[in-house]
Protein backbone atom coordinates (compact mmCIF):
# COMPACT_ATOMS: atom_id res chain seq x y z
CA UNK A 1 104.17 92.54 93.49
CA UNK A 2 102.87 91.64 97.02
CA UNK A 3 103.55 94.47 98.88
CA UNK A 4 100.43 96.75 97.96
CA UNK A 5 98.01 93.50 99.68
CA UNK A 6 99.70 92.35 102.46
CA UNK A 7 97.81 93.85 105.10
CA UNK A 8 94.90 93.80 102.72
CA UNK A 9 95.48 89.98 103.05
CA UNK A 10 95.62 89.48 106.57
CA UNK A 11 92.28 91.05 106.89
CA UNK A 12 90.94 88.00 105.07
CA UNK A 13 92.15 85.63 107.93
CA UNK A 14 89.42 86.44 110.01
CA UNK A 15 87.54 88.79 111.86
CA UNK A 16 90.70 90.52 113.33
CA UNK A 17 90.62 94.02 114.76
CA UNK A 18 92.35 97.04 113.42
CA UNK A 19 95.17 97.12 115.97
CA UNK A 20 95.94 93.05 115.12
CA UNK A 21 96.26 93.55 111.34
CA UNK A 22 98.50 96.56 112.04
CA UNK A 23 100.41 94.69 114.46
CA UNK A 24 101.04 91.62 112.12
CA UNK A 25 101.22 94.00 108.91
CA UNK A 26 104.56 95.29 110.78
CA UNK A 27 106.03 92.27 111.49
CA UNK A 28 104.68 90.15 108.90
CA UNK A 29 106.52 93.14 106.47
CA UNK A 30 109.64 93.39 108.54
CA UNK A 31 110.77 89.84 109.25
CA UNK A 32 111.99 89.39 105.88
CA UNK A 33 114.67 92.53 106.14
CA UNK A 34 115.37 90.97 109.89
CA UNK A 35 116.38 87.87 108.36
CA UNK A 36 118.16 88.64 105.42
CA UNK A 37 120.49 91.08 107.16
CA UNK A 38 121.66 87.90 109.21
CA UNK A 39 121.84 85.78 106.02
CA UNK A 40 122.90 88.05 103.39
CA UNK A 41 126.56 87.48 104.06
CA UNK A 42 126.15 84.35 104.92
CA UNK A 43 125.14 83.41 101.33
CA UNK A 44 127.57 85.75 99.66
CA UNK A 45 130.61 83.51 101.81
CA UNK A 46 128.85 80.25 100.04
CA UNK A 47 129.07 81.46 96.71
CA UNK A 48 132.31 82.63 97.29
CA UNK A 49 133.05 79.37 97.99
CA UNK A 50 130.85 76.92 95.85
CA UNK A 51 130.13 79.28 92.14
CA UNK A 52 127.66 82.64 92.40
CA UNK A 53 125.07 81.23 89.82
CA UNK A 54 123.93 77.70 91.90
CA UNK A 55 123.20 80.34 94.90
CA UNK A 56 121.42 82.39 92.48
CA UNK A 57 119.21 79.62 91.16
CA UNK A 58 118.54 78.12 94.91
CA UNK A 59 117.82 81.44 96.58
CA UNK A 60 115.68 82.35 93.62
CA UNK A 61 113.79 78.94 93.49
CA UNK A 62 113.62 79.31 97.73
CA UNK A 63 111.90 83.18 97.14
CA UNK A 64 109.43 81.19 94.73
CA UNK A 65 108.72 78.82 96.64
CA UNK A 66 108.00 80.62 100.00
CA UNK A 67 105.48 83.14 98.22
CA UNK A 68 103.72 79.95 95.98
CA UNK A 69 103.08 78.45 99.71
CA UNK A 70 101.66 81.84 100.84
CA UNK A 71 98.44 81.75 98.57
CA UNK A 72 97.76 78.82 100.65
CA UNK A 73 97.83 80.00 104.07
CA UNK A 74 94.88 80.49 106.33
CA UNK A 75 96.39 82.44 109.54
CA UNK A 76 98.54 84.94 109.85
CA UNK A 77 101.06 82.64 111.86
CA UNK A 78 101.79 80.80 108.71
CA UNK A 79 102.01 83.77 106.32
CA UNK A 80 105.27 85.28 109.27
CA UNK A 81 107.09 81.98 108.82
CA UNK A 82 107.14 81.95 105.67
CA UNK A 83 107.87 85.38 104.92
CA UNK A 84 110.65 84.34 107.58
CA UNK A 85 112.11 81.78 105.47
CA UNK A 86 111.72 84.03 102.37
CA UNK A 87 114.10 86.17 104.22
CA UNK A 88 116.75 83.13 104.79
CA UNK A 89 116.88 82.44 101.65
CA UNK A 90 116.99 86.16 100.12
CA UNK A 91 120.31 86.12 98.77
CA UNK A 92 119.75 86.51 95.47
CA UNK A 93 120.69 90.47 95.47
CA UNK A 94 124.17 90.23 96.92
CA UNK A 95 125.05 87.06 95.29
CA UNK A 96 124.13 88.82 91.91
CA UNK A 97 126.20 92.10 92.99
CA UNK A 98 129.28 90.06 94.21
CA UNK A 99 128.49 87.44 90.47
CA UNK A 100 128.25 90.61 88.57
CA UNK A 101 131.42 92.69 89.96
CA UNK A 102 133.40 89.88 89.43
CA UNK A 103 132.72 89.21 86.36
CA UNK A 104 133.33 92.70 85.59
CA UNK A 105 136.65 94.60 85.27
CA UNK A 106 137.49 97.32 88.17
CA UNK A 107 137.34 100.49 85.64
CA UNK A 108 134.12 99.69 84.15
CA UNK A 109 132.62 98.14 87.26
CA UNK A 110 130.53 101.49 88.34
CA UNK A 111 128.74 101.26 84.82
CA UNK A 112 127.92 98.02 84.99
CA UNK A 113 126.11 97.85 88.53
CA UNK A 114 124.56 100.60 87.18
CA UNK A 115 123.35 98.88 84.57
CA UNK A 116 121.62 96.19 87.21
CA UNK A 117 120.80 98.70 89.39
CA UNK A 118 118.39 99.85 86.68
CA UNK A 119 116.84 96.34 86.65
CA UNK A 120 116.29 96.32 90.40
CA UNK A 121 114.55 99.76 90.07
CA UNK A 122 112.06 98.66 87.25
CA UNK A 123 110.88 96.04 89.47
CA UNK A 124 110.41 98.24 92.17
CA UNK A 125 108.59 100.90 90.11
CA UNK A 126 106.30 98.21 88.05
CA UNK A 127 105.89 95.23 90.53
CA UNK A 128 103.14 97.28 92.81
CA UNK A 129 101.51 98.33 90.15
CA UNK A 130 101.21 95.13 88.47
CA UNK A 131 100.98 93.09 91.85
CA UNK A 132 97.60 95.76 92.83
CA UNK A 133 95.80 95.07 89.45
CA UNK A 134 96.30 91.04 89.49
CA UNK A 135 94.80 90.73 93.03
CA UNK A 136 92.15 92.95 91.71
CA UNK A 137 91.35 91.08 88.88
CA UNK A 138 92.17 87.39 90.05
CA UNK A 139 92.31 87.56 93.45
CA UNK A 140 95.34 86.79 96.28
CA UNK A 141 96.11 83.58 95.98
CA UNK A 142 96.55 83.58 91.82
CA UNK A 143 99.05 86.84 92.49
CA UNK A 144 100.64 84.76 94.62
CA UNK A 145 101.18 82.12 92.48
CA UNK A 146 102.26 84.26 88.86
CA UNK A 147 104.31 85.97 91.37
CA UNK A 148 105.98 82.50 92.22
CA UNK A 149 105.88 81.35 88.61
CA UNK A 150 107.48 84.82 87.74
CA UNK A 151 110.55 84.64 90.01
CA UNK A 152 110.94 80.66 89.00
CA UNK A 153 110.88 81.78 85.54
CA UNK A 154 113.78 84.41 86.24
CA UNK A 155 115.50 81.48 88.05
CA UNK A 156 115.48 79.17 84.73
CA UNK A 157 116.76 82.24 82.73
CA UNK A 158 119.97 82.39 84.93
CA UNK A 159 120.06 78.48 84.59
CA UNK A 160 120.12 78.31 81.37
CA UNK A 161 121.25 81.95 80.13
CA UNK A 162 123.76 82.50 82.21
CA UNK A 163 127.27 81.38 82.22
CA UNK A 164 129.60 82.02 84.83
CA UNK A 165 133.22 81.95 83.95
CA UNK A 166 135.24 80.43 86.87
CA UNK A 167 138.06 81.82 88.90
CA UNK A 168 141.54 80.51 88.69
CA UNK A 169 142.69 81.28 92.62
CA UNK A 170 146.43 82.63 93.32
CA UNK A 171 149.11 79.88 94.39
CA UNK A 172 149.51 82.57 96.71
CA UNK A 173 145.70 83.21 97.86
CA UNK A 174 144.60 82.91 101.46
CA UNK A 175 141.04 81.59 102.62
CA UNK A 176 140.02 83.83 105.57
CA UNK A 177 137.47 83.40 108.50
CA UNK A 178 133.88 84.64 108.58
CA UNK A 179 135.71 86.49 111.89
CA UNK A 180 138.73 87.83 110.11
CA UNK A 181 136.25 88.88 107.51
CA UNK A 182 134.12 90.63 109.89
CA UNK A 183 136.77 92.01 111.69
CA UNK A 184 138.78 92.96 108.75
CA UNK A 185 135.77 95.42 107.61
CA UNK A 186 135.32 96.85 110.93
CA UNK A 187 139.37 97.71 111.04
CA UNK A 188 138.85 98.83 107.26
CA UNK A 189 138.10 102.56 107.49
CA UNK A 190 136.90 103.21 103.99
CA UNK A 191 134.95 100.07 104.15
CA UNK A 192 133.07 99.92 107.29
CA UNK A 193 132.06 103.87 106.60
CA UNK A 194 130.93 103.10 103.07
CA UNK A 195 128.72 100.44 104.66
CA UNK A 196 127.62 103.07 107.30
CA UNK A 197 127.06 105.47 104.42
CA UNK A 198 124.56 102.82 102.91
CA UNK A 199 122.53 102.46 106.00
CA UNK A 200 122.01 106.18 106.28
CA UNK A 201 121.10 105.95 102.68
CA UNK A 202 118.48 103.72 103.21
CA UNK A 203 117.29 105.25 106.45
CA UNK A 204 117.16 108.27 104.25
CA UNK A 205 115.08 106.55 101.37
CA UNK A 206 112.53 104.82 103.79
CA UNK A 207 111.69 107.44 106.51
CA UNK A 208 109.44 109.24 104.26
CA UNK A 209 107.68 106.26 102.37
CA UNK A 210 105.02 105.42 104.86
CA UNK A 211 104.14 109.13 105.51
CA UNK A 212 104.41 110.45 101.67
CA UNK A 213 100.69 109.36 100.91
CA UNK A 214 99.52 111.24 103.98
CA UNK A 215 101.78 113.85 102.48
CA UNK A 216 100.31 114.05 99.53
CA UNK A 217 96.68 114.47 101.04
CA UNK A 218 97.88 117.40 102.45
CA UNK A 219 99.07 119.15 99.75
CA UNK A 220 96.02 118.22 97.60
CA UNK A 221 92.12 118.01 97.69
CA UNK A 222 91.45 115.93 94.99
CA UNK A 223 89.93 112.94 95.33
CA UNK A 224 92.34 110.48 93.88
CA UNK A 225 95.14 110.85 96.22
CA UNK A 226 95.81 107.04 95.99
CA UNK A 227 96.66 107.75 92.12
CA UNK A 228 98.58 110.86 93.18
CA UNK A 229 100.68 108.97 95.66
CA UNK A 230 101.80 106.52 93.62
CA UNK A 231 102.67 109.60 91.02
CA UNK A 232 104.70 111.27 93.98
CA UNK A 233 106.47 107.67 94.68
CA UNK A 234 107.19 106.94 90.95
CA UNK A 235 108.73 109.93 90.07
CA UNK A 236 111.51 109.09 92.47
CA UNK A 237 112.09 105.99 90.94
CA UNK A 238 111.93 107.66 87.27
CA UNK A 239 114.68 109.49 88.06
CA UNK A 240 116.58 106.70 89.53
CA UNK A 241 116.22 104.73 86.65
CA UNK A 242 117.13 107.10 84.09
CA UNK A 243 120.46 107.78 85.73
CA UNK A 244 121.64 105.15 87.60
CA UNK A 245 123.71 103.88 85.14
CA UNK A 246 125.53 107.48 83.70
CA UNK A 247 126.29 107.97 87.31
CA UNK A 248 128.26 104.74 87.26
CA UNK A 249 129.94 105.54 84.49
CA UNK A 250 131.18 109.05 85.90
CA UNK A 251 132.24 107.16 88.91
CA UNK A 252 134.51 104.91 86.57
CA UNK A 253 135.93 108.28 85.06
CA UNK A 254 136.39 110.45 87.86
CA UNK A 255 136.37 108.31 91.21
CA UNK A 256 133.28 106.71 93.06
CA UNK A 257 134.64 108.67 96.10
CA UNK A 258 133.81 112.08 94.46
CA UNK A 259 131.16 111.03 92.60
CA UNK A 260 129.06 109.73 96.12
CA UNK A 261 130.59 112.85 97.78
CA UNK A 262 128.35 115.05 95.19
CA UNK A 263 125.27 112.79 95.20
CA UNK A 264 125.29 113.23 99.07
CA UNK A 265 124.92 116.76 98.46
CA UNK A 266 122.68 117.15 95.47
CA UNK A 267 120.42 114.59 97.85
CA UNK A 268 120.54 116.70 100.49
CA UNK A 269 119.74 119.59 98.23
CA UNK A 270 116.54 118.25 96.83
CA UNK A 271 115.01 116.47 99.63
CA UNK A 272 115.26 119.72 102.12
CA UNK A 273 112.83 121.54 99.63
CA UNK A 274 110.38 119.18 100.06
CA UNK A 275 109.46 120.12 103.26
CA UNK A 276 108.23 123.64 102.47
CA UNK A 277 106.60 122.99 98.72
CA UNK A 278 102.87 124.39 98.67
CA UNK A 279 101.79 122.54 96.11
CA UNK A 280 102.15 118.66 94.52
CA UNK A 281 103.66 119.52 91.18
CA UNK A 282 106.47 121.08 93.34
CA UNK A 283 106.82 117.78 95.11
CA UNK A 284 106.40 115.33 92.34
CA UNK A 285 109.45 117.30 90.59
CA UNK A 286 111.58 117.47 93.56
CA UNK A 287 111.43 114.18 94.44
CA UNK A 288 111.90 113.16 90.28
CA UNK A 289 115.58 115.37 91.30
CA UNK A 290 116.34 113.20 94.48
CA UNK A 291 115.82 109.93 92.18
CA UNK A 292 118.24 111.30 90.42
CA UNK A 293 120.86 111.54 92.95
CA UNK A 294 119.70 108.65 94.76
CA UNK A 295 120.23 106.55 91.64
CA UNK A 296 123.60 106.65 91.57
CA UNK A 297 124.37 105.76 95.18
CA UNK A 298 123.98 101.83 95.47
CA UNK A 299 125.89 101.30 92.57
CA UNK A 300 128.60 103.36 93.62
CA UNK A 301 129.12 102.37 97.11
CA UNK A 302 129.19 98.59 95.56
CA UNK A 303 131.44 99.62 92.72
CA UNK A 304 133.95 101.08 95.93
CA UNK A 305 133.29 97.61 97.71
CA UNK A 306 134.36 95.91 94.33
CA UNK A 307 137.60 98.10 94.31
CA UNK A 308 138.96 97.59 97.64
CA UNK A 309 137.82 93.35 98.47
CA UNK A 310 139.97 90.87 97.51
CA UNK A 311 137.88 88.51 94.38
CA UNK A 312 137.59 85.39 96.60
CA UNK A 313 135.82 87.30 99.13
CA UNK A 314 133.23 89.53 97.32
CA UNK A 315 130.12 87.49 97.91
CA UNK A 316 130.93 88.09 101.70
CA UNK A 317 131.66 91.69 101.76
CA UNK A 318 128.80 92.85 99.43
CA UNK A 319 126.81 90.67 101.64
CA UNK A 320 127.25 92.45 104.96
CA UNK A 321 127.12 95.68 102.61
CA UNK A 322 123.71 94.19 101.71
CA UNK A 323 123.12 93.62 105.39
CA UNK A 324 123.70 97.08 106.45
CA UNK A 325 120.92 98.07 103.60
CA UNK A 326 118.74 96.29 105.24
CA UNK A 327 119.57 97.80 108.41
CA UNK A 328 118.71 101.38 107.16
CA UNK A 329 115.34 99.82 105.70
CA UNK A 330 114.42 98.33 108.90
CA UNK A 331 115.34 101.40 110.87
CA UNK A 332 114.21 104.14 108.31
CA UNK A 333 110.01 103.68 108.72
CA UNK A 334 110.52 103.69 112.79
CA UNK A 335 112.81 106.64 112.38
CA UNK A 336 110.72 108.73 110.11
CA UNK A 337 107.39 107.76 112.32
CA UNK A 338 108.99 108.67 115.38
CA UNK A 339 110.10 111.79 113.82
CA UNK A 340 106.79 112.94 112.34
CA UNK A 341 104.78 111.97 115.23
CA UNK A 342 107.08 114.58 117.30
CA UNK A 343 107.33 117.28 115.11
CA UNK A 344 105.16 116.48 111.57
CA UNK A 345 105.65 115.10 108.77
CA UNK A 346 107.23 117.95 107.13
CA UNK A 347 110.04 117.88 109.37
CA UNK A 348 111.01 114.33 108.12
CA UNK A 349 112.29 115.82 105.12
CA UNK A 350 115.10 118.14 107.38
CA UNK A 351 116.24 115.23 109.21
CA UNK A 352 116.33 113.13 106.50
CA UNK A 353 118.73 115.72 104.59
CA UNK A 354 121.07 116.00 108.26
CA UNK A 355 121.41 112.20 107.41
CA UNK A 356 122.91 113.24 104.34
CA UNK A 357 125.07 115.54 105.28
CA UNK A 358 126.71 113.23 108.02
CA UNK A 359 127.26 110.66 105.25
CA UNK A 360 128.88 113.50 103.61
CA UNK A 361 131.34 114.09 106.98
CA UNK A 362 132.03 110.47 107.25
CA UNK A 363 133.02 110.12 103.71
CA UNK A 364 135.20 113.41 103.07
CA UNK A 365 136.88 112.45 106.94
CA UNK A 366 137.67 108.94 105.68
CA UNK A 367 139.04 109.91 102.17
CA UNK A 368 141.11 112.18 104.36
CA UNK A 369 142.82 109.67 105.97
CA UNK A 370 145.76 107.18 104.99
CA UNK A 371 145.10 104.41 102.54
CA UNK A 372 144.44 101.14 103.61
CA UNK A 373 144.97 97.76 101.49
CA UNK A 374 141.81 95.82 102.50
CA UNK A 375 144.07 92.15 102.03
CA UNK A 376 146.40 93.33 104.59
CA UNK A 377 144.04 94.93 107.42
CA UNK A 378 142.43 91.12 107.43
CA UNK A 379 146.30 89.38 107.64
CA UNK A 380 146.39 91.68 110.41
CA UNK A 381 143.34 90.93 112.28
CA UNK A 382 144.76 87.10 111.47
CA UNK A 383 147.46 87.26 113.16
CA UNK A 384 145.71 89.02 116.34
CA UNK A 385 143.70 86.18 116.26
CA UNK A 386 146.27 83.78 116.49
């Protein structure tokens, strides 16, 4: 809901020059990602350790809290600190990944991440457009604080709605290091090239966003391109949403390995086209296809994570997963500016599909190889250790 203003709202700090509120736009935007990829698995270890749903209800209440406090700011110092601490306490998406997949059973797990992966995909179609017509109707400072209320609203819901049914441990179950963890994924070929596959992912996903309205002027001379930007971006996100969760539920049917090994490729397939469309209808429906393939991907690679970590240790692992998404969204904008400022915008799209296709080469050469048991590469790294 805050993302359409934030530059919009450093402007209103004072009489700042273009080059200062672009500056601070980019960081104040891109601390948050910095500092939950550090913290993500850092939370998912506590509520491995402590219950998922207090960590949801804390990092929730933490998110609220930061954003009520930045309707009250008055220089752009404050507003990067406390989009700082938002991002130390941003654990609320892996801790609800890790809270949902083990709550879930392995052979329905890919339908049911699904399932919240359509949640997280509403709120990223409807919050900007919401967020853009509070602050122009009330102003900042009141979207900052329904945006507050909102989140501390969703916090009571999981407070009081949700119930969390608590694990009985093995007699026989071992409590590893945040090391053996760390290095345990690292030694884990499937896993540590599933988690590369999700930073490429999100490089993917974010190379083009900055550059798609400038896109869109391009390839129309109407007047409205802010409205037909927005179009352009939804569509992606229509498609995502509508089919998030049947690709789940194919991956609990056929394997999550084949099923990301095709969306690779159908994403490839409809994001190459989009580099040599004439016209915006052409656009709007190709990028409506690669929502649909895109969909499918987050809750797949989670549903593989799911499969292969041991219960006691899922809010760790999906948090570096998490961590590794945030990665690819740091990198992605930087990559796909760099890239159009060589060679155009256009050419965003081809490298963007490449990225694809090595995700594809990583995945088919690591289903290739022998199996691994995730519990026993971390024993392993254990007893290096020691």
């Amino acid at each position: 809901m805050i993302m359409p203003f934030l530059s919009l709202y450093i402007e209103t700090f004072g009489n700042h020059s273009d080059d200062f509120v672009q500056r601070w736009s980019g960081l104040v935007f891109g601390v948050t990602f910095v500092a939950a990829l550090i913290m993500s698995p850092v939370w998912g270890r506590i509520a491995d350790k402590y219950g998922y749903k207090p960590i949801l209800v804390f990092t929730a209440m933490g998110i609220a809290m930061s954003i009520f406090l930045m309707g009250f700011t008055d220089t752009v110092y404050e507003l990067f600190l406390l989009r700082l601490f938002m991002g130390i306490v941003t654990g609320f998406i892996p801790t609800s990944l890790a809270f949902i997949s083990s709550q879930t059973p392995k052979e329905s797990a890919g339908r049911t991440l699904g399932t919240l992966q359509m949640g997280s995909v509403t709120g990223t179609l409807f919050g900007p457009v919401l967020g853009g017509l509070l602050a122009d109707t009330v102003g900042f400072q009141y979207t900052f604080i329904l945006t507050a209320c909102a989140i501390a609203s969703a916090s009571l819901l999981v407070l009081t709605g949700v119930k969390e049914r608590k694990r009985t441990k093995d007699h026989g179950s071992h409590i590893y290091k945040r090391g053996t963890v760390f290095q345990g994924i690292l030694h884990h070929r499937l896993m540590i090239n599933v988690m590369i596959i999700s930073a490429l992912i999100q490089i993917g996903n974010f190379s083009i966003q900055p550059l798609l309205s400038l896109y869109v002027a391009e390839l129309t001379a109407a007047e409205d391109v802010a409205l037909l930007a927005g179009v352009t971006f939804s569509a992606t996100g229509v498609g995502n949403l509508l089919f998030a969760r049947r690709w789940g539920r194919i991956g609990d049917s056929i394997g999550y390995e084949k099923v990301l090994s095709i969306l690779l490729v159908l994403a490839c397939c409809f994001i190459i086209p989009q580099a040599f469309v004439t016209e915006l209808w052409q656009l709007i429906i190709l990028r409506f296809l690669y929502g649909i393939a895109v969909g499918g991907m987050i809750p797949t690679t989670t549903a593989l994570m799911r499969r292969e970590a041991p219960i006691d240790i899922q809010g760790e692992v999906m948090g570096y997963n998490t961590s590794f998404r945030f990665l690819g969204n740091i990198i992605g904008p930087v990559f796909g500016g760099f890239v159009s400022g060589l060679i155009g915008i256009s050419s965003v799209f081809l490298v963007t599909g490449s990225l694809f296709v090595l995700a594809f080469v990583f995945l088919r050469f690591t289903v290739k190889q022998p199996d691994q048991d995730f519990e026993d590469v971390l024993l392993e790294q254990e007893l290096l250790k020691e």
